[in-house]
Protein backbone atom coordinates (compact mmCIF):
# COMPACT_ATOMS: atom_id res chain seq x y z
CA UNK A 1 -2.59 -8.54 -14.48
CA UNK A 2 -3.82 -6.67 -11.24
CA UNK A 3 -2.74 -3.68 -10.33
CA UNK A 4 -2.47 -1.32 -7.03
CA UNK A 5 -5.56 -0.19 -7.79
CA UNK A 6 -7.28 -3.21 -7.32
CA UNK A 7 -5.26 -4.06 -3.94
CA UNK A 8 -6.60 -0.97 -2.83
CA UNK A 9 -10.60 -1.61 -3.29
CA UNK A 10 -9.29 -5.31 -1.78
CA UNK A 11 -7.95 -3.38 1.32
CA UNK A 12 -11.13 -0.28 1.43
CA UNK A 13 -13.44 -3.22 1.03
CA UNK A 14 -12.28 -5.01 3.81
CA UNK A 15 -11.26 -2.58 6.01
CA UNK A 16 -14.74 -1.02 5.64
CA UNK A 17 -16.25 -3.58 6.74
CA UNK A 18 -14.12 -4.16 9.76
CA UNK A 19 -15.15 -0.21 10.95
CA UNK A 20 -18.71 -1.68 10.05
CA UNK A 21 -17.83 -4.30 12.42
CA UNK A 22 -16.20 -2.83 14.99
CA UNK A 23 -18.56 -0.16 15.27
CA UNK A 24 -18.43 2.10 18.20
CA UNK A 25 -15.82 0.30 19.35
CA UNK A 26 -13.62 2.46 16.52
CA UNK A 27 -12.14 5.75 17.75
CA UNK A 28 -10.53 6.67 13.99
CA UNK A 29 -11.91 9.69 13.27
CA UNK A 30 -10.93 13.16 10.57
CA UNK A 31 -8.58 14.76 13.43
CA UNK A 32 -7.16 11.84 15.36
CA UNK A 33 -3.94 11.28 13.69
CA UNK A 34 -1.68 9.81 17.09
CA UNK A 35 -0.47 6.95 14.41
CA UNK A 36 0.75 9.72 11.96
CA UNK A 37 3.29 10.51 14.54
CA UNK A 38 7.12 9.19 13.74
CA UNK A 39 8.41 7.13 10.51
CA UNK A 40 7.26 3.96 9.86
CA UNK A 41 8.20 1.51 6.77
CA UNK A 42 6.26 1.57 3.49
CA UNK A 43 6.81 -0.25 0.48
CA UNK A 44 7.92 0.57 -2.97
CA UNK A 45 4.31 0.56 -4.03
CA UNK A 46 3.13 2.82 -1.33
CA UNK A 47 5.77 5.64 -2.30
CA UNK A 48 4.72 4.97 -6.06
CA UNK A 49 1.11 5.65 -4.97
CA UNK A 50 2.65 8.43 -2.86
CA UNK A 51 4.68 10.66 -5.48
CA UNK A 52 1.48 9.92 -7.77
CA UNK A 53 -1.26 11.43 -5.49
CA UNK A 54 1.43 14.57 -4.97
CA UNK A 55 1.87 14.81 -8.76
CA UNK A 56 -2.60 14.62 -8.52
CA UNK A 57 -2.75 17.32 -5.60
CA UNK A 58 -0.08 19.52 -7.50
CA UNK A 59 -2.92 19.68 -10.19
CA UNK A 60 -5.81 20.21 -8.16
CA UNK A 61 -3.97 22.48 -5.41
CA UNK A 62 -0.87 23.39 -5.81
CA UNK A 63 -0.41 25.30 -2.86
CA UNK A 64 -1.23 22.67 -0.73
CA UNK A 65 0.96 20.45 -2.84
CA UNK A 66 3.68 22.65 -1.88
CA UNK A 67 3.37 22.54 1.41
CA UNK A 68 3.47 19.02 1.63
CA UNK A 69 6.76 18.98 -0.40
CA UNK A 70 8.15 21.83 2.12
CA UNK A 71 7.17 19.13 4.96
CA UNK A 72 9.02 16.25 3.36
CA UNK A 73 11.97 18.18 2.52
CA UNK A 74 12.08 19.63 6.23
CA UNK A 75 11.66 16.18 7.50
CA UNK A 76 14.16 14.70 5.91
CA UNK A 77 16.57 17.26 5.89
CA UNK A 78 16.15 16.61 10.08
CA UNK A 79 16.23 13.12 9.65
CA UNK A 80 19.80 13.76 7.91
CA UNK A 81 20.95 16.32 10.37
CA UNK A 82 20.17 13.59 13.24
CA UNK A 83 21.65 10.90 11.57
CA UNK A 84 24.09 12.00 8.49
CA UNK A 85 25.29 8.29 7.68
CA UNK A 86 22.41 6.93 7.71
CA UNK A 87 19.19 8.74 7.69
CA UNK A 88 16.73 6.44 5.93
CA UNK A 89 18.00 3.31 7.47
CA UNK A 90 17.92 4.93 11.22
CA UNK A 91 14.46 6.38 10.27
CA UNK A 92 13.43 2.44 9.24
CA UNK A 93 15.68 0.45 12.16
CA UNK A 94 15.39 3.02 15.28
CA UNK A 95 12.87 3.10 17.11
CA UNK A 96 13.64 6.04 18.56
CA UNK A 97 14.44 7.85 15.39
CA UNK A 98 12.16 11.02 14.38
CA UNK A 99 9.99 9.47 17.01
CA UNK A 100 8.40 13.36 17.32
CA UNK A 101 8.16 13.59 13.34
CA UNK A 102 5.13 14.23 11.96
CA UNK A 103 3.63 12.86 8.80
CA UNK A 104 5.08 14.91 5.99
CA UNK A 105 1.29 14.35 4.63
CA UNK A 106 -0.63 15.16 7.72
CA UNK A 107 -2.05 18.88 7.77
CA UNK A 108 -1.04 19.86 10.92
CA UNK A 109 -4.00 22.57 11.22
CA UNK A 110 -6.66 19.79 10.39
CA UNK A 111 -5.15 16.69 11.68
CA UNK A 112 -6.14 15.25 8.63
CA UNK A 113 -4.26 13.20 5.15
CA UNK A 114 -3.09 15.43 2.61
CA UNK A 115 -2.75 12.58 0.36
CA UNK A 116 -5.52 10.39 2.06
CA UNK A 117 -6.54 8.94 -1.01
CA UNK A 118 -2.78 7.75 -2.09
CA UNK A 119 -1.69 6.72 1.88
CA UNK A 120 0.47 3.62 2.39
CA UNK A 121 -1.45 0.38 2.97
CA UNK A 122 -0.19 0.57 6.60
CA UNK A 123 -2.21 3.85 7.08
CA UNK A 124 -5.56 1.87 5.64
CA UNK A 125 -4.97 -0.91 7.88
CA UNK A 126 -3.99 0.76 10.56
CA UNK A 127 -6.84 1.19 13.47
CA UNK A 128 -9.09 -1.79 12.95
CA UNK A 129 -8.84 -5.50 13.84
CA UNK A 130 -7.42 -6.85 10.38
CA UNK A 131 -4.70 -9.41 9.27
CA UNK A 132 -2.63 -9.87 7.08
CA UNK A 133 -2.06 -13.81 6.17
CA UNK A 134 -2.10 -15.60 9.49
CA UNK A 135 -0.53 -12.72 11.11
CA UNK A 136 -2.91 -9.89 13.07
CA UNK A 137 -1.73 -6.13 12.73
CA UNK A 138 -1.75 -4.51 16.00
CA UNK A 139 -5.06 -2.31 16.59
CA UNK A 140 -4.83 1.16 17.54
CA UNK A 141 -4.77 1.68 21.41
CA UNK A 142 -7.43 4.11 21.16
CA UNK A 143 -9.59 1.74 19.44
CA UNK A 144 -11.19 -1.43 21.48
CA UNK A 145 -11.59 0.19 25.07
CA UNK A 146 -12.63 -2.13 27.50
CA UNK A 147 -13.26 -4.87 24.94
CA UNK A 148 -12.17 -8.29 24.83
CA UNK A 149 -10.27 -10.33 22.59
CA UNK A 150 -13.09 -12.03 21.53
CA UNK A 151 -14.89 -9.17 20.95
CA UNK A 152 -12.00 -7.75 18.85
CA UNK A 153 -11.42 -11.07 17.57
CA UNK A 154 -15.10 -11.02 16.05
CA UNK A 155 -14.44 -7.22 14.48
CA UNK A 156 -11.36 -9.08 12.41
CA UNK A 157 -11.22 -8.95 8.55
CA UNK A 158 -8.59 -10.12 5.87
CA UNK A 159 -7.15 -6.84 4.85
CA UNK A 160 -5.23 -8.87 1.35
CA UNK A 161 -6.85 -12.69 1.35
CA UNK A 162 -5.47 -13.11 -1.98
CA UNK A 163 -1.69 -11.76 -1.03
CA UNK A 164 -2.29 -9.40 -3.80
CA UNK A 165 0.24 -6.77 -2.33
CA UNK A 166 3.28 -9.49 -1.94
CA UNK A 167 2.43 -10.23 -5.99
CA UNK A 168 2.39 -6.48 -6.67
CA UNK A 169 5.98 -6.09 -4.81
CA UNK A 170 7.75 -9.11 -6.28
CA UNK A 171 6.93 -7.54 -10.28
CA UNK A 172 8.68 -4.02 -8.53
CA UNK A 173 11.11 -6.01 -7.42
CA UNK A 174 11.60 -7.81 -10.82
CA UNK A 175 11.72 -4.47 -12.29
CA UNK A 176 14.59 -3.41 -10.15
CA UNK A 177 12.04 -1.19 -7.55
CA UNK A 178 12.61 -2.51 -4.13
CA UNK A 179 12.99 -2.42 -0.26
CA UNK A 180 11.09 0.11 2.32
CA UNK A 181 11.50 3.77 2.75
CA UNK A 182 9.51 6.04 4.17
CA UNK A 183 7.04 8.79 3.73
CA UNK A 184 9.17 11.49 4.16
CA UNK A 185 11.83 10.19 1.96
CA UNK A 186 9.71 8.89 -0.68
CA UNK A 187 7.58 12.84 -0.97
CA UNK A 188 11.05 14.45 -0.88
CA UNK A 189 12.16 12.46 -4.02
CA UNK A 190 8.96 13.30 -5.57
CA UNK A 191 9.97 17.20 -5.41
């Protein structure tokens, strides 16, 4: 049976090669982290992969760990404040919900993943030309200046070919783990 750790050489692999690709074209870079600004939706899966590479940082540093906890928890406890019937659903459905809200993961002296290693598939995917199915994922603005949709076109990979992921979320499912959250939420019930 495959597991998330093989959807995530699938998605490295692939989205390696679409930086190789894309070339200089690419402005991701340790430091630029204007896509870990306001919630976005993650999957079951993601916050598994989540609360386990907190539980790994907790071993290796836990004071870094704990910092990252202290950001969740403040995050949500805003999120809750802003909207108290609702919090993970407006952080999911609003777009203009914790728009300003950091990354409870991003190190906001560094710019940089905390929990790199464990992020969501959106933050692998995120950046580069890629697709998922038939459908593209938007590119980062940064990324692709003055190029053309053919050239961005040509940069493209498969991020999942197989549909791996959608396998991988139908056995949570199955086992009663489903729906989005996200990263702030998901850390916070990892404390």
């Amino acid at each position: 049976m495959p597991t998330d750790a093989d959807l995530i050489q699938i998605v490295d692999a692939a989205m390696a090669e679409a930086a190789r690709r894309s070339g200089a074209w690419l402005a991701c870079r340790p430091g630029c982290c204007q896509c870990c600004i306001g919630p976005f939706a993650i999957t079951q899966l993601d916050a598994i992969r989540l609360q386990a590479g907190l539980t790994d940082l907790e071993v290796r540093d836990p004071e870094r760990a704990a910092r990252v906890r202290e950001r969740a928890q403040a995050s949500v406890e805003r999120m809750r404040r802003e909207y108290p019937t609702d919090p993970l659903g407006s952080a999911l459905h609003r777009e203009d919900a914790a728009e300003d809200e950091p990354c409870p993961a991003l190190d906001p002296a560094t710019g940089t993943c905390d929990l790199y290693a464990a992020r969501p598939i959106t933050c692998r995917t995120f950046g580069p030309a890629a697709r998922f199915g038939a459908e593209s994922l938007a590119v980062c603005e940064l990324c692709y200046q003055g190029a053309t949709d053919a050239q961005i076109a040509a940069c493209d990979v498969a991020a999942d070919p197989d549909n791996l992921e959608d396998e991988l979320l139908r056995n949570l499912e199955h086992a009663g783990q489903a729906g989005e959250t996200v990263v702030a939420f998901a850390l916070a019930v990892a404390s």
